[in-house]
PDB file of N, CA and C in Angstrom:
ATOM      1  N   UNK A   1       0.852  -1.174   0.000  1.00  0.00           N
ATOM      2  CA  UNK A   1       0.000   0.000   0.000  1.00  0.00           C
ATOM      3  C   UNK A   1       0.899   1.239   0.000  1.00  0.00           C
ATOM      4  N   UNK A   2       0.023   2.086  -0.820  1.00  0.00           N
ATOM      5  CA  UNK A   2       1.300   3.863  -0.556  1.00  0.00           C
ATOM      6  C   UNK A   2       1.363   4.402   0.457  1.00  0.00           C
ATOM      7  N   UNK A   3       2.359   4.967   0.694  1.00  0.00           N
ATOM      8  CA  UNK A   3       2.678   5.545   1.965  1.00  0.00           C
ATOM      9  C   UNK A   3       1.164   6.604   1.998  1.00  0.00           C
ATOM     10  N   UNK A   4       0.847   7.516   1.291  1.00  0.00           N
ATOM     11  CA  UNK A   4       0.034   8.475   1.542  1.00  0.00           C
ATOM     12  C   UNK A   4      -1.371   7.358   2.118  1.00  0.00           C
ATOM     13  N   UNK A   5      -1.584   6.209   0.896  1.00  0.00           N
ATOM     14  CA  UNK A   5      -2.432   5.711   1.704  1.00  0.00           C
ATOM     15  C   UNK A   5      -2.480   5.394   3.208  1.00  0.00           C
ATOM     16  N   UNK A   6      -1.553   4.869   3.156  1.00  0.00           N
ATOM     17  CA  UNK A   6      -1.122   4.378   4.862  1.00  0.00           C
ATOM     18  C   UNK A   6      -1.710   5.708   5.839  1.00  0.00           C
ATOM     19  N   UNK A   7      -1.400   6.586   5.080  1.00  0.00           N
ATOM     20  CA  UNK A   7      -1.071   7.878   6.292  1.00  0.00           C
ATOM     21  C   UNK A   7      -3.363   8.398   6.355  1.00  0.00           C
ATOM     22  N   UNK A   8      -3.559   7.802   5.252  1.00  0.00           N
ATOM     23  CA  UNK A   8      -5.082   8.402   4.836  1.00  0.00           C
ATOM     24  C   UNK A   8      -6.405   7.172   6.206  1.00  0.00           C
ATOM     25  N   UNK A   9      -5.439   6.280   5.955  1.00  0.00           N
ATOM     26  CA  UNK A   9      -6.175   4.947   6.752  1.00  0.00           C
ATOM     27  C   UNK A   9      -5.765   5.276   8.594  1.00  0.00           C
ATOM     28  N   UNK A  10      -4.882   5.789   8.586  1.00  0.00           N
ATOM     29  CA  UNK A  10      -4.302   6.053   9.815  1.00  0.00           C
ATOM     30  C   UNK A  10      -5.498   7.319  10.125  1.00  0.00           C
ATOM     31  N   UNK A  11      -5.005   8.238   9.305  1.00  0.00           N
ATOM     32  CA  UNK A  11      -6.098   9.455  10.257  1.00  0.00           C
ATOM     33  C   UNK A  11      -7.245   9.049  10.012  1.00  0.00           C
ATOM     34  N   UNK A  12      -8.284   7.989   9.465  1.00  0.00           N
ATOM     35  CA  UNK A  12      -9.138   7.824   9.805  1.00  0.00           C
ATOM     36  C   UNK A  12      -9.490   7.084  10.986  1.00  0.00           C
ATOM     37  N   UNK A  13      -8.575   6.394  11.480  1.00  0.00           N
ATOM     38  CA  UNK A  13      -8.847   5.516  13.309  1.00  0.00           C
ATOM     39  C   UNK A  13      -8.557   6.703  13.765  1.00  0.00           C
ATOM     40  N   UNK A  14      -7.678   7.729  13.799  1.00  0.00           N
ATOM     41  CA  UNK A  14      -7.322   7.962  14.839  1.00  0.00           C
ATOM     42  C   UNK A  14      -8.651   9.756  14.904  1.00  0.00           C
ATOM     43  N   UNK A  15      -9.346   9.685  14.046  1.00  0.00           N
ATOM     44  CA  UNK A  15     -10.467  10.142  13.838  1.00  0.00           C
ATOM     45  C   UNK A  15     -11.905   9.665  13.954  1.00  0.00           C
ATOM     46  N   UNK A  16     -11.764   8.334  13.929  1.00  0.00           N
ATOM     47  CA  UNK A  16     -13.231   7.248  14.221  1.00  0.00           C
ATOM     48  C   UNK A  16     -12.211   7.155  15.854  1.00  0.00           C
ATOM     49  N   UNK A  17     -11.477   7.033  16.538  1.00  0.00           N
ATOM     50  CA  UNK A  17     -11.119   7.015  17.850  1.00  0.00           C
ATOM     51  C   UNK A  17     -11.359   8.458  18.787  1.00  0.00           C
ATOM     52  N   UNK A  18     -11.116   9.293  18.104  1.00  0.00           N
ATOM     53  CA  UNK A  18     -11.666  10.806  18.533  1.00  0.00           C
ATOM     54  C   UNK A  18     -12.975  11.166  18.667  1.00  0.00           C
ATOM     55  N   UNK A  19     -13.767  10.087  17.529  1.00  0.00           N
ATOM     56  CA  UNK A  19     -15.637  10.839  17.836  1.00  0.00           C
ATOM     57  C   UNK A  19     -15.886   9.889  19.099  1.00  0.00           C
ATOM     58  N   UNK A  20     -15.044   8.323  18.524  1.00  0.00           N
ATOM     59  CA  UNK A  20     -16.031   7.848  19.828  1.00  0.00           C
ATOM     60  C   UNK A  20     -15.823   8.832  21.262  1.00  0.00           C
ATOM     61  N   UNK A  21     -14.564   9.249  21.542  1.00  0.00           N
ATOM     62  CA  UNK A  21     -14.216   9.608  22.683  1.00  0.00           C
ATOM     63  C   UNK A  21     -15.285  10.786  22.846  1.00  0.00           C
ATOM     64  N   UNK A  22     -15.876  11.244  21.999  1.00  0.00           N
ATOM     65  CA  UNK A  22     -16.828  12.255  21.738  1.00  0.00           C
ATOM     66  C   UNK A  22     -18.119  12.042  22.528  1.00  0.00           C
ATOM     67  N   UNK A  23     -18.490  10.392  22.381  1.00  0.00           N
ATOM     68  CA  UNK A  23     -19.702   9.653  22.716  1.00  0.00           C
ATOM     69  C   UNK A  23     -20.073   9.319  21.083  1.00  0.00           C
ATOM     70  N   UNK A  24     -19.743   9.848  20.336  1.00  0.00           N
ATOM     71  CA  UNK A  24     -20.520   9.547  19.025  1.00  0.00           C
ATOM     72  C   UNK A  24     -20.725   8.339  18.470  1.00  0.00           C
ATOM     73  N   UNK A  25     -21.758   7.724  17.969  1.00  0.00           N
ATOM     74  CA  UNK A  25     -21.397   6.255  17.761  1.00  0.00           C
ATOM     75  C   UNK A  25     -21.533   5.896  16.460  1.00  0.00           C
ATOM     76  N   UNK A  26     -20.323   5.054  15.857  1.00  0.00           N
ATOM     77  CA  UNK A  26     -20.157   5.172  14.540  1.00  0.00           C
ATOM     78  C   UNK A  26     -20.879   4.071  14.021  1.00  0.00           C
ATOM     79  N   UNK A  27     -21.557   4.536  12.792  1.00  0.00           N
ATOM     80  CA  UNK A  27     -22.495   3.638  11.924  1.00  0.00           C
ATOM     81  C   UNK A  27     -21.814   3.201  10.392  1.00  0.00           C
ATOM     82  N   UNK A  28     -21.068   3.382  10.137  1.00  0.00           N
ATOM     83  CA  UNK A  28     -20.016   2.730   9.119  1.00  0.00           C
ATOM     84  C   UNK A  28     -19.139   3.549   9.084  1.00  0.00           C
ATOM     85  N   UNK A  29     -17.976   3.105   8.030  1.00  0.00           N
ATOM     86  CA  UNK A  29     -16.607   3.417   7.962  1.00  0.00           C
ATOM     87  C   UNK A  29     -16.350   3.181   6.717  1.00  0.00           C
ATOM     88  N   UNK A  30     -16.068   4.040   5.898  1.00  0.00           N
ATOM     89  CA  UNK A  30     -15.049   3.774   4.571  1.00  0.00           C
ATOM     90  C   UNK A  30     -16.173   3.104   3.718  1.00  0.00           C
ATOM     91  N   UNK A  31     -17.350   3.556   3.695  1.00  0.00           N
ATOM     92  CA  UNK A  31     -19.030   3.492   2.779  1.00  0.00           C
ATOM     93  C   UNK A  31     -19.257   3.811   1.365  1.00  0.00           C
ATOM     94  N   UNK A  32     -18.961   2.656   0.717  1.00  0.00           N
ATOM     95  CA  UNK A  32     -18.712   2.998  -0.662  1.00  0.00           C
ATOM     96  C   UNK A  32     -19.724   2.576  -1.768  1.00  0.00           C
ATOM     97  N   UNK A  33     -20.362   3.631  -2.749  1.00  0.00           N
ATOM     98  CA  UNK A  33     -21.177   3.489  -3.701  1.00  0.00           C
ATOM     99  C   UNK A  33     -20.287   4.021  -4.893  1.00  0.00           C
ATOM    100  N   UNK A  34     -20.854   2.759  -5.601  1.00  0.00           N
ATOM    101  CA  UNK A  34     -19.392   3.375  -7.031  1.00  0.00           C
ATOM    102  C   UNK A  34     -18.280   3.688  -6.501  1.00  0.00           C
ATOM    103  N   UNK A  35     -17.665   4.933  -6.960  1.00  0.00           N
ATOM    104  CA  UNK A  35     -16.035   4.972  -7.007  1.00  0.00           C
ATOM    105  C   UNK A  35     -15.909   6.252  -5.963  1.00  0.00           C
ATOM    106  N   UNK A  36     -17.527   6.345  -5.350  1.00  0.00           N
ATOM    107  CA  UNK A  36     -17.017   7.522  -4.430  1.00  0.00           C
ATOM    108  C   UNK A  36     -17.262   6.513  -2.883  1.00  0.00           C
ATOM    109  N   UNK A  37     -16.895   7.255  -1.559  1.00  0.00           N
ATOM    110  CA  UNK A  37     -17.058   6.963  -0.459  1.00  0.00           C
ATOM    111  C   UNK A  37     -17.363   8.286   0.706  1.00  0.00           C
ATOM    112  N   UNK A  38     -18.153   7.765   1.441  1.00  0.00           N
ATOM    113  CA  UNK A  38     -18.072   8.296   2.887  1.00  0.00           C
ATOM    114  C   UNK A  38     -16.955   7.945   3.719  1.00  0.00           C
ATOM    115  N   UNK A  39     -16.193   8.762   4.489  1.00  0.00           N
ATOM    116  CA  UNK A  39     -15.239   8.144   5.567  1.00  0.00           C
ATOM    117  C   UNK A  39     -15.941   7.801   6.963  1.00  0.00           C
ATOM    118  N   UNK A  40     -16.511   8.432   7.102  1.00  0.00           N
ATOM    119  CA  UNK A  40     -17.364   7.685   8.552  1.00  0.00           C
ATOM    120  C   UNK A  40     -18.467   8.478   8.505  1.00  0.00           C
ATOM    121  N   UNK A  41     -19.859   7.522   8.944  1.00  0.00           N
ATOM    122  CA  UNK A  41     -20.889   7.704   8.992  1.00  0.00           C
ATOM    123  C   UNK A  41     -20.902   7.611  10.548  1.00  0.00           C
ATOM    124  N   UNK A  42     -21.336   8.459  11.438  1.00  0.00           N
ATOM    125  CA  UNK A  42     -21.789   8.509  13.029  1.00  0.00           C
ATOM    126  C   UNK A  42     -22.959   9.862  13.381  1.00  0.00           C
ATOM    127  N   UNK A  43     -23.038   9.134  14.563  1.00  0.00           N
ATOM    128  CA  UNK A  43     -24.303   9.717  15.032  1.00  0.00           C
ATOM    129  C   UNK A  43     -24.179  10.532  16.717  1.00  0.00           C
ATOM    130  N   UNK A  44     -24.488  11.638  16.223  1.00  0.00           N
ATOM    131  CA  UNK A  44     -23.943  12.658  17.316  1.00  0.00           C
ATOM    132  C   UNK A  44     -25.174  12.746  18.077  1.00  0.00           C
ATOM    133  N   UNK A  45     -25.112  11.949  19.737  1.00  0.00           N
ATOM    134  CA  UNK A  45     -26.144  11.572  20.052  1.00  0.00           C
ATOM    135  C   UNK A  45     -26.627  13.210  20.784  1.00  0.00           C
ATOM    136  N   UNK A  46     -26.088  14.048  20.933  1.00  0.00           N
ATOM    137  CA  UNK A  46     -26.203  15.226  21.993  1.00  0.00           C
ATOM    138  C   UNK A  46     -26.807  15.820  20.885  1.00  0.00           C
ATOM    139  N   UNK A  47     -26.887  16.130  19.488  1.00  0.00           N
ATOM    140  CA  UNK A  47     -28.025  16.652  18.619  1.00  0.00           C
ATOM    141  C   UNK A  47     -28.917  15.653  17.747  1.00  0.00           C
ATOM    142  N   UNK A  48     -28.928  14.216  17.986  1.00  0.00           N
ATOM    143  CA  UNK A  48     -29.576  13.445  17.700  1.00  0.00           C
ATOM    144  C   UNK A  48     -29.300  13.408  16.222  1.00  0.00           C
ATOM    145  N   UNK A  49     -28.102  13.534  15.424  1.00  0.00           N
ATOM    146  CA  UNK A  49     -28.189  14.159  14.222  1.00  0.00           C
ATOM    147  C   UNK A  49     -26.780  12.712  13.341  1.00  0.00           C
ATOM    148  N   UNK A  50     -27.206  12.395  12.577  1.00  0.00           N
ATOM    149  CA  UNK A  50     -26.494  11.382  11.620  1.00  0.00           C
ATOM    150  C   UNK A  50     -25.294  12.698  10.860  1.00  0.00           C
ATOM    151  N   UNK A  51     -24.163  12.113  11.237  1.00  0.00           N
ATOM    152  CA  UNK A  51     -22.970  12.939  10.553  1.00  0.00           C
ATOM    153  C   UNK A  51     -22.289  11.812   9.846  1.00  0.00           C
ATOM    154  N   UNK A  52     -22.361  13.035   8.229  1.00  0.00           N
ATOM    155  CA  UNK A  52     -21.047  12.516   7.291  1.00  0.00           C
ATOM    156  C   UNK A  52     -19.986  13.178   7.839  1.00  0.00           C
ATOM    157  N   UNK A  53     -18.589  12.501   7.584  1.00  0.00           N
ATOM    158  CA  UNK A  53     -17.561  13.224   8.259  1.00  0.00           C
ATOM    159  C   UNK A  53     -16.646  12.536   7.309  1.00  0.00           C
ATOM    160  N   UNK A  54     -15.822  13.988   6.941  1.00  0.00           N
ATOM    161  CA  UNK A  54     -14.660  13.485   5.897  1.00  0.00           C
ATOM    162  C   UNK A  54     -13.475  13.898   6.594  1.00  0.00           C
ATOM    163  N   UNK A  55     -12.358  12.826   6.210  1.00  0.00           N
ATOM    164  CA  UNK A  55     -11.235  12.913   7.179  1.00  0.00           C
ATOM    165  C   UNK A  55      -9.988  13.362   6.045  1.00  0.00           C
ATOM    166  N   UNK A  56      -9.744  14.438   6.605  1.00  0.00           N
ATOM    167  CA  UNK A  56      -7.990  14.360   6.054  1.00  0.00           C
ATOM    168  C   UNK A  56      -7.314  14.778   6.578  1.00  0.00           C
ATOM    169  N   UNK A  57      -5.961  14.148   6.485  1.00  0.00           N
ATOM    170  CA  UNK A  57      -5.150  13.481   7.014  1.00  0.00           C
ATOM    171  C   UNK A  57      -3.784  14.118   6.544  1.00  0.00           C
ATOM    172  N   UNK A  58      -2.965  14.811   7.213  1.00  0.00           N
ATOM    173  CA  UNK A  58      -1.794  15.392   6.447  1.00  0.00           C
ATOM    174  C   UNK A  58      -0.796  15.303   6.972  1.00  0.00           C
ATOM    175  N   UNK A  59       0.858  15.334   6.903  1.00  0.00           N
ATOM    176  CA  UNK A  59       1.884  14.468   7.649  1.00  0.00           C
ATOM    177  C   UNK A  59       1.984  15.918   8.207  1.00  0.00           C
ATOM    178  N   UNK A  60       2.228  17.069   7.708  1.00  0.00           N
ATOM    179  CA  UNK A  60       2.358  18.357   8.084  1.00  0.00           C
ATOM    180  C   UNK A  60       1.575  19.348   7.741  1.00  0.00           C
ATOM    181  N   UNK A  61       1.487  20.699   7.685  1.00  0.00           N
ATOM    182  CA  UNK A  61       1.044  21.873   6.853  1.00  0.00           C
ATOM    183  C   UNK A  61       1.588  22.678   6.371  1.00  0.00           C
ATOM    184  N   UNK A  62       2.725  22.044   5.444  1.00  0.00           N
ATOM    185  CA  UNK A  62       4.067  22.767   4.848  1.00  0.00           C
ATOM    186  C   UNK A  62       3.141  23.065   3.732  1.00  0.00           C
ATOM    187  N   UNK A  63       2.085  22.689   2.829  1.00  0.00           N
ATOM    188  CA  UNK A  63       1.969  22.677   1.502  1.00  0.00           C
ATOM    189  C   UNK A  63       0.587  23.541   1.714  1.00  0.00           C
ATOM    190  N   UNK A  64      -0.562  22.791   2.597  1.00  0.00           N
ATOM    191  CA  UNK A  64      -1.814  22.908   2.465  1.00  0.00           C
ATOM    192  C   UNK A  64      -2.548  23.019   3.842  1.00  0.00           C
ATOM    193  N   UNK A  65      -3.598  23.585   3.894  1.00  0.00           N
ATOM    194  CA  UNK A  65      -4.220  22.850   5.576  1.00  0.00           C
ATOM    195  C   UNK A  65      -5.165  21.786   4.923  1.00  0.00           C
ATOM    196  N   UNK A  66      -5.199  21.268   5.553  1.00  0.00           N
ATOM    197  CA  UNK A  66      -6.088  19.929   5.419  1.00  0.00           C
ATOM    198  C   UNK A  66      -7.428  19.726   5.183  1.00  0.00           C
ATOM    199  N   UNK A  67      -7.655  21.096   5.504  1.00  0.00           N
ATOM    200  CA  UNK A  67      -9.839  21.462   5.457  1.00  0.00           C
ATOM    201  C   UNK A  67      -8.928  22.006   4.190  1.00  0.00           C
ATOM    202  N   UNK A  68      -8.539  22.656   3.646  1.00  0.00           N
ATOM    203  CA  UNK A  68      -8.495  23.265   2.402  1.00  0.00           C
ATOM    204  C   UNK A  68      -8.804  22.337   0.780  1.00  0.00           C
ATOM    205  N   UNK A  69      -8.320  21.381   1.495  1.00  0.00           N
ATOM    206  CA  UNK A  69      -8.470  20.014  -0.201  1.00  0.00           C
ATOM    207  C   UNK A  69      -9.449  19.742  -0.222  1.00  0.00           C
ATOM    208  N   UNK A  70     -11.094  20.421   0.776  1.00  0.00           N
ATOM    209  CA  UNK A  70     -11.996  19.878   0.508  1.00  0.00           C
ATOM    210  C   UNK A  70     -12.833  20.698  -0.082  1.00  0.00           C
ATOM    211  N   UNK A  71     -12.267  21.028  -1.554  1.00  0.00           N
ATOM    212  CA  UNK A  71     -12.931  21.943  -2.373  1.00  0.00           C
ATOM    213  C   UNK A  71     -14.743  21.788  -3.232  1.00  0.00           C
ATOM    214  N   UNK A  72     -15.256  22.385  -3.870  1.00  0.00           N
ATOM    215  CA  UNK A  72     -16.675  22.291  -4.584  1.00  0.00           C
ATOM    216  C   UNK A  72     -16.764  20.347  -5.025  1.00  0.00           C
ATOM    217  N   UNK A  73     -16.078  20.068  -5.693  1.00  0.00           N
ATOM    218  CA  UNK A  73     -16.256  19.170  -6.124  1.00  0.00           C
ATOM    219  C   UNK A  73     -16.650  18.073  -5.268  1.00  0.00           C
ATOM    220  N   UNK A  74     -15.657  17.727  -4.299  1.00  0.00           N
ATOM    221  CA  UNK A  74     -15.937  16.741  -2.915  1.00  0.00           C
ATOM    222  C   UNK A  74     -16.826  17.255  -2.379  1.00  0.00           C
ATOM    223  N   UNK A  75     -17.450  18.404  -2.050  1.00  0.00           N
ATOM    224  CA  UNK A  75     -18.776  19.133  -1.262  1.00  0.00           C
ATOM    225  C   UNK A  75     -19.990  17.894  -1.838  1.00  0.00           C
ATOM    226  N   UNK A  76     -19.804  18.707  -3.579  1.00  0.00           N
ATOM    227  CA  UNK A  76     -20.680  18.322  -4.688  1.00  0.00           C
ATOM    228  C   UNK A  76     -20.619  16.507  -4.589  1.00  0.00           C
ATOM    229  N   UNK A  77     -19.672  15.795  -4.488  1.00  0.00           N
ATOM    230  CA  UNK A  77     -19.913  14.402  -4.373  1.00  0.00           C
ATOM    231  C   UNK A  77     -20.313  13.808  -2.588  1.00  0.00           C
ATOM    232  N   UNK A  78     -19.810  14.564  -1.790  1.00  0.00           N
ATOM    233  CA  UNK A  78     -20.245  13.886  -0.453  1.00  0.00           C
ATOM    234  C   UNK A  78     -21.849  14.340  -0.395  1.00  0.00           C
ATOM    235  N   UNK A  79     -21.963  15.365  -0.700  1.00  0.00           N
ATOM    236  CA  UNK A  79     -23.714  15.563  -0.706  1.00  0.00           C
ATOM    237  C   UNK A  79     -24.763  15.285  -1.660  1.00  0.00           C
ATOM    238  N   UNK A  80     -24.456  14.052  -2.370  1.00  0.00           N
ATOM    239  CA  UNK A  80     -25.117  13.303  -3.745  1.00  0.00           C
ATOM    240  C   UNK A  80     -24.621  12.021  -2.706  1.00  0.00           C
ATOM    241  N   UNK A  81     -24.032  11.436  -2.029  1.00  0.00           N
ATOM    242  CA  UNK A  81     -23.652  10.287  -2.012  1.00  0.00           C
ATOM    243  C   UNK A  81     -24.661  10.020  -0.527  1.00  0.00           C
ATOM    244  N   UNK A  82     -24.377  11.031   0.104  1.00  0.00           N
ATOM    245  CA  UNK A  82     -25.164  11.163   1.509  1.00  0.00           C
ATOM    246  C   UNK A  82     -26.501  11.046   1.253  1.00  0.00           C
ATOM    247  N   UNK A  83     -26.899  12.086   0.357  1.00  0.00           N
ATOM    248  CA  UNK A  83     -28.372  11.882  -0.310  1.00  0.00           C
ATOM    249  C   UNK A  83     -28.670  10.304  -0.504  1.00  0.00           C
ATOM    250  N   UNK A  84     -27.901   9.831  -1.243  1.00  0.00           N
ATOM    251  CA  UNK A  84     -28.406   8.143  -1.575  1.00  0.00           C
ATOM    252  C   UNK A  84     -28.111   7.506  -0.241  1.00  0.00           C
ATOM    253  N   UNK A  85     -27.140   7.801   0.797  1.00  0.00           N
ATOM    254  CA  UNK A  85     -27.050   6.989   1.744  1.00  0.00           C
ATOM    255  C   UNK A  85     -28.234   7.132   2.220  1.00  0.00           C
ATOM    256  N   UNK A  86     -29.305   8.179   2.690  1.00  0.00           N
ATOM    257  CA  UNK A  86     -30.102   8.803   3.891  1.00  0.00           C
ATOM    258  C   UNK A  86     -31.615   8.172   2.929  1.00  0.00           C
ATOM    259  N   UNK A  87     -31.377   8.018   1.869  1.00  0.00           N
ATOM    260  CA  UNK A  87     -32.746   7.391   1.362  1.00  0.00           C
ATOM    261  C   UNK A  87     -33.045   5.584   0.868  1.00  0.00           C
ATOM    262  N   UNK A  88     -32.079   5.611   1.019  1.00  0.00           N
ATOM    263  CA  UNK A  88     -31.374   4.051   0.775  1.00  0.00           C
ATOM    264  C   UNK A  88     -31.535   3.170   2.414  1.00  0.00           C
ATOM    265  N   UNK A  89     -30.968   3.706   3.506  1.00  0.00           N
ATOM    266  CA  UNK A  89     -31.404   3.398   4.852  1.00  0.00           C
ATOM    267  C   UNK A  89     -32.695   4.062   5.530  1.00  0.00           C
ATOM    268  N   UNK A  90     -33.291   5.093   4.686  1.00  0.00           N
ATOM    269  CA  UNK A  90     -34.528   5.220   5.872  1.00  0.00           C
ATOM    270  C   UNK A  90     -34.023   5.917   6.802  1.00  0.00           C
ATOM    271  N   UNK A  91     -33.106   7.017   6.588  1.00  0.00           N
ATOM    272  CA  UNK A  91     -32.670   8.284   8.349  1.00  0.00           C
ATOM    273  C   UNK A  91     -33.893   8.739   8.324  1.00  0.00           C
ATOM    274  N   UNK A  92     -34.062   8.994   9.201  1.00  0.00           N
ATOM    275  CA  UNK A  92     -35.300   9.809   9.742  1.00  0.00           C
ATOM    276  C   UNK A  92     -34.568  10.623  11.178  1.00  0.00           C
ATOM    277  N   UNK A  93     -33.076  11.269  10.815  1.00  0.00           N
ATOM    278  CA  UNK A  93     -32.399  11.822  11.776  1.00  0.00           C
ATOM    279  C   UNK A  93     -32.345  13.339  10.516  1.00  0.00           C
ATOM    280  N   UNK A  94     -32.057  14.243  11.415  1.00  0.00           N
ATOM    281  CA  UNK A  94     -30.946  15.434  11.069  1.00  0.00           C
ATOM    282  C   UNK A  94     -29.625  14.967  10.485  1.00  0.00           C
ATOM    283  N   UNK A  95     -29.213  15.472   9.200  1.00  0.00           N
ATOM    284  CA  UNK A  95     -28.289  15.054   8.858  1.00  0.00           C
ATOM    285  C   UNK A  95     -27.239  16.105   9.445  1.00  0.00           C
ATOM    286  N   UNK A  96     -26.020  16.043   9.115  1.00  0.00           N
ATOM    287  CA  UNK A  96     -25.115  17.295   9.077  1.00  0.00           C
ATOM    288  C   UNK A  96     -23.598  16.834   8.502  1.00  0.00           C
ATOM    289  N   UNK A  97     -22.858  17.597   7.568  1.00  0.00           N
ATOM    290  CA  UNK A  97     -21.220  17.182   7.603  1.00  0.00           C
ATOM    291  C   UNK A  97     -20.239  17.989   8.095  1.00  0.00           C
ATOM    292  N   UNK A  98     -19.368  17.332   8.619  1.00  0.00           N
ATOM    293  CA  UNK A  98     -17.952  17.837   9.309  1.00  0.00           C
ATOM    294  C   UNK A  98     -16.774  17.447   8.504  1.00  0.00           C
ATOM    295  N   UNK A  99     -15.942  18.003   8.985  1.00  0.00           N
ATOM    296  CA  UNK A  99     -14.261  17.573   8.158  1.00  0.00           C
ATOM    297  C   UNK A  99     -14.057  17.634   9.719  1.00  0.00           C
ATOM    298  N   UNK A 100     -13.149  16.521   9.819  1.00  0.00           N
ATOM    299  CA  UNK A 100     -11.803  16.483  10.562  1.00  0.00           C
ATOM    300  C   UNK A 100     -10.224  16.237  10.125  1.00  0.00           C
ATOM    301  N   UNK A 101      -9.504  16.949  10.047  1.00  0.00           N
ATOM    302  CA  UNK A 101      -8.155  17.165   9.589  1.00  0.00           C
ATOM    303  C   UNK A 101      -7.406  16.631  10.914  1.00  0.00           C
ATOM    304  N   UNK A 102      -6.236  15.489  10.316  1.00  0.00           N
ATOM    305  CA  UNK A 102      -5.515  15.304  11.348  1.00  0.00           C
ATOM    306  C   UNK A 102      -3.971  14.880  10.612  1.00  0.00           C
ATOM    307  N   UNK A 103      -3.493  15.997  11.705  1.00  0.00           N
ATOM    308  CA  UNK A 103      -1.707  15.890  11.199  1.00  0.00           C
ATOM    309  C   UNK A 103      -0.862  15.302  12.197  1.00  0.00           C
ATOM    310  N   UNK A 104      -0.107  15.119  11.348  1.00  0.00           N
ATOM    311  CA  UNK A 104       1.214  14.066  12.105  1.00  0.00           C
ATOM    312  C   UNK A 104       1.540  12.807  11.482  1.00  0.00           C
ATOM    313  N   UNK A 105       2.186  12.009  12.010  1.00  0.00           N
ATOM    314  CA  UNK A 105       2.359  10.568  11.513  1.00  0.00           C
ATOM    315  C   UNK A 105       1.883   9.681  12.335  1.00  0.00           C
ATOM    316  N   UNK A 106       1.930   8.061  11.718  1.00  0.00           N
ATOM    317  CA  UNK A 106       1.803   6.770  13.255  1.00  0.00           C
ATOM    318  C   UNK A 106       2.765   6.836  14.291  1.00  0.00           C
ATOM    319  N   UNK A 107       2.550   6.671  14.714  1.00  0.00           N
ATOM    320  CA  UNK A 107       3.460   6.850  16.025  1.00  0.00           C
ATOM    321  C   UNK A 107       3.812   7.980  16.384  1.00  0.00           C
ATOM    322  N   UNK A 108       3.319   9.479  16.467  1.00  0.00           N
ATOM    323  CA  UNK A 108       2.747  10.835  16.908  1.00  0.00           C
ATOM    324  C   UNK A 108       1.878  11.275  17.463  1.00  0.00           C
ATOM    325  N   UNK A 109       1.848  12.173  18.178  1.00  0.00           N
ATOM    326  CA  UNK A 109       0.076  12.687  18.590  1.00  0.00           C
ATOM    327  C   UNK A 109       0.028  13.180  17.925  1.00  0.00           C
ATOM    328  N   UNK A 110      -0.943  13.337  17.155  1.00  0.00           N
ATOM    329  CA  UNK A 110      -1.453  13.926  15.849  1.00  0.00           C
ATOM    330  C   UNK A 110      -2.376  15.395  16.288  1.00  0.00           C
ATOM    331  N   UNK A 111      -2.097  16.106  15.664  1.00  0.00           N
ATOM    332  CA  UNK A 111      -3.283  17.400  15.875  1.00  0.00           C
ATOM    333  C   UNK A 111      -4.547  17.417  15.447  1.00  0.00           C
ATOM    334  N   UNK A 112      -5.373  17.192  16.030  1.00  0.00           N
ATOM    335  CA  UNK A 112      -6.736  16.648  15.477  1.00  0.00           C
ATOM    336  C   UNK A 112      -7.845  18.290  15.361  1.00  0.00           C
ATOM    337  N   UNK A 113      -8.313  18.594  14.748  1.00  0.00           N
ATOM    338  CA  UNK A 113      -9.118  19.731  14.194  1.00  0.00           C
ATOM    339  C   UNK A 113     -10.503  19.154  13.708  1.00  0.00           C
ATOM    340  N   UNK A 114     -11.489  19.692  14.522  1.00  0.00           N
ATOM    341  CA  UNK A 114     -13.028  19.049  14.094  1.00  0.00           C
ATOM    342  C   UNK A 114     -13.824  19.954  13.490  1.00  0.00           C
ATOM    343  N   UNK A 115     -14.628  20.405  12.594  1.00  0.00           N
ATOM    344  CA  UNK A 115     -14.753  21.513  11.954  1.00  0.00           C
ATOM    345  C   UNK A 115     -16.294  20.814  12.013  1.00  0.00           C
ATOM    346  N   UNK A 116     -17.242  21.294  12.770  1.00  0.00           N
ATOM    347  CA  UNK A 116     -18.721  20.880  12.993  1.00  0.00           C
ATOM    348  C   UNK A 116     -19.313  21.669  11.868  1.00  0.00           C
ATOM    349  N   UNK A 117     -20.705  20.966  10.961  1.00  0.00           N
ATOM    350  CA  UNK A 117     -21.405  21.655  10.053  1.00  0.00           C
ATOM    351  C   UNK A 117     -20.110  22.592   9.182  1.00  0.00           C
ATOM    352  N   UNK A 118     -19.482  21.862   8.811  1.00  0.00           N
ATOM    353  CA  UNK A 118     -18.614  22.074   8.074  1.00  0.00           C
ATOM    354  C   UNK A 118     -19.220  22.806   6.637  1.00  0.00           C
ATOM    355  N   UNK A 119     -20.057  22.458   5.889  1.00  0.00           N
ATOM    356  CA  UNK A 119     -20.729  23.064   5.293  1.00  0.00           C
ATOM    357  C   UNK A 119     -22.244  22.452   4.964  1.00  0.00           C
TER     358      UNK A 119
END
């Protein structure tokens, strides 16, 4: 596997390990229709509300911040994909999406950044 992958799979535990610590309880992981995906599907029980949450993951912020790569296009595909998730299962919750950006490497504490109703 590529290193970037490695580093993409990593900030997602250590981001599905951060909501739980949240209380949030996660309802899938890495949710894939066609060639797009959700990174974690959870449910934020303190607003009763089903969250998409996209994770990225960056070794540093020499180049980019990490909420920044999540330009129109990924907006435009996580909210077509969510749509089919939320009618496909029957939510009958509040939806909402977040980004969480998390830097560092494995074996680091990573800086974790939660960006609620992200858009």
């Amino acid at each position: 596997m590529a290193a970037h992958n490695d580093l993409g799979k990593w900030g997602e535990e250590v981001a599905a390990a951060y909501l739980q610590g949240k209380d949030y309880a996660i309802v899938a992981r890495d949710w894939k229709q066609g060639h797009r995906d959700l990174d974690i599907i959870a449910v934020d029980p303190a607003a009763d509300t089903l969250v998409f949450v996209e994770v990225k993951a960056r070794r540093n912020r020499l180049f980019t911040d990490p909420v920044d790569a999540v330009g129109y296009e990924k907006i435009r595909n996580l909210r077509l994909l969510a749509n089919y998730y939320v009618k496909l299962h029957h939510v009958d919750l509040d939806i909402r999406f977040d980004i969480i950006s998390v830097v560092g490497m494995p074996g680091s504490e990573p800086e974790i950044e939660h960006i609620i109703d992200a858009f």
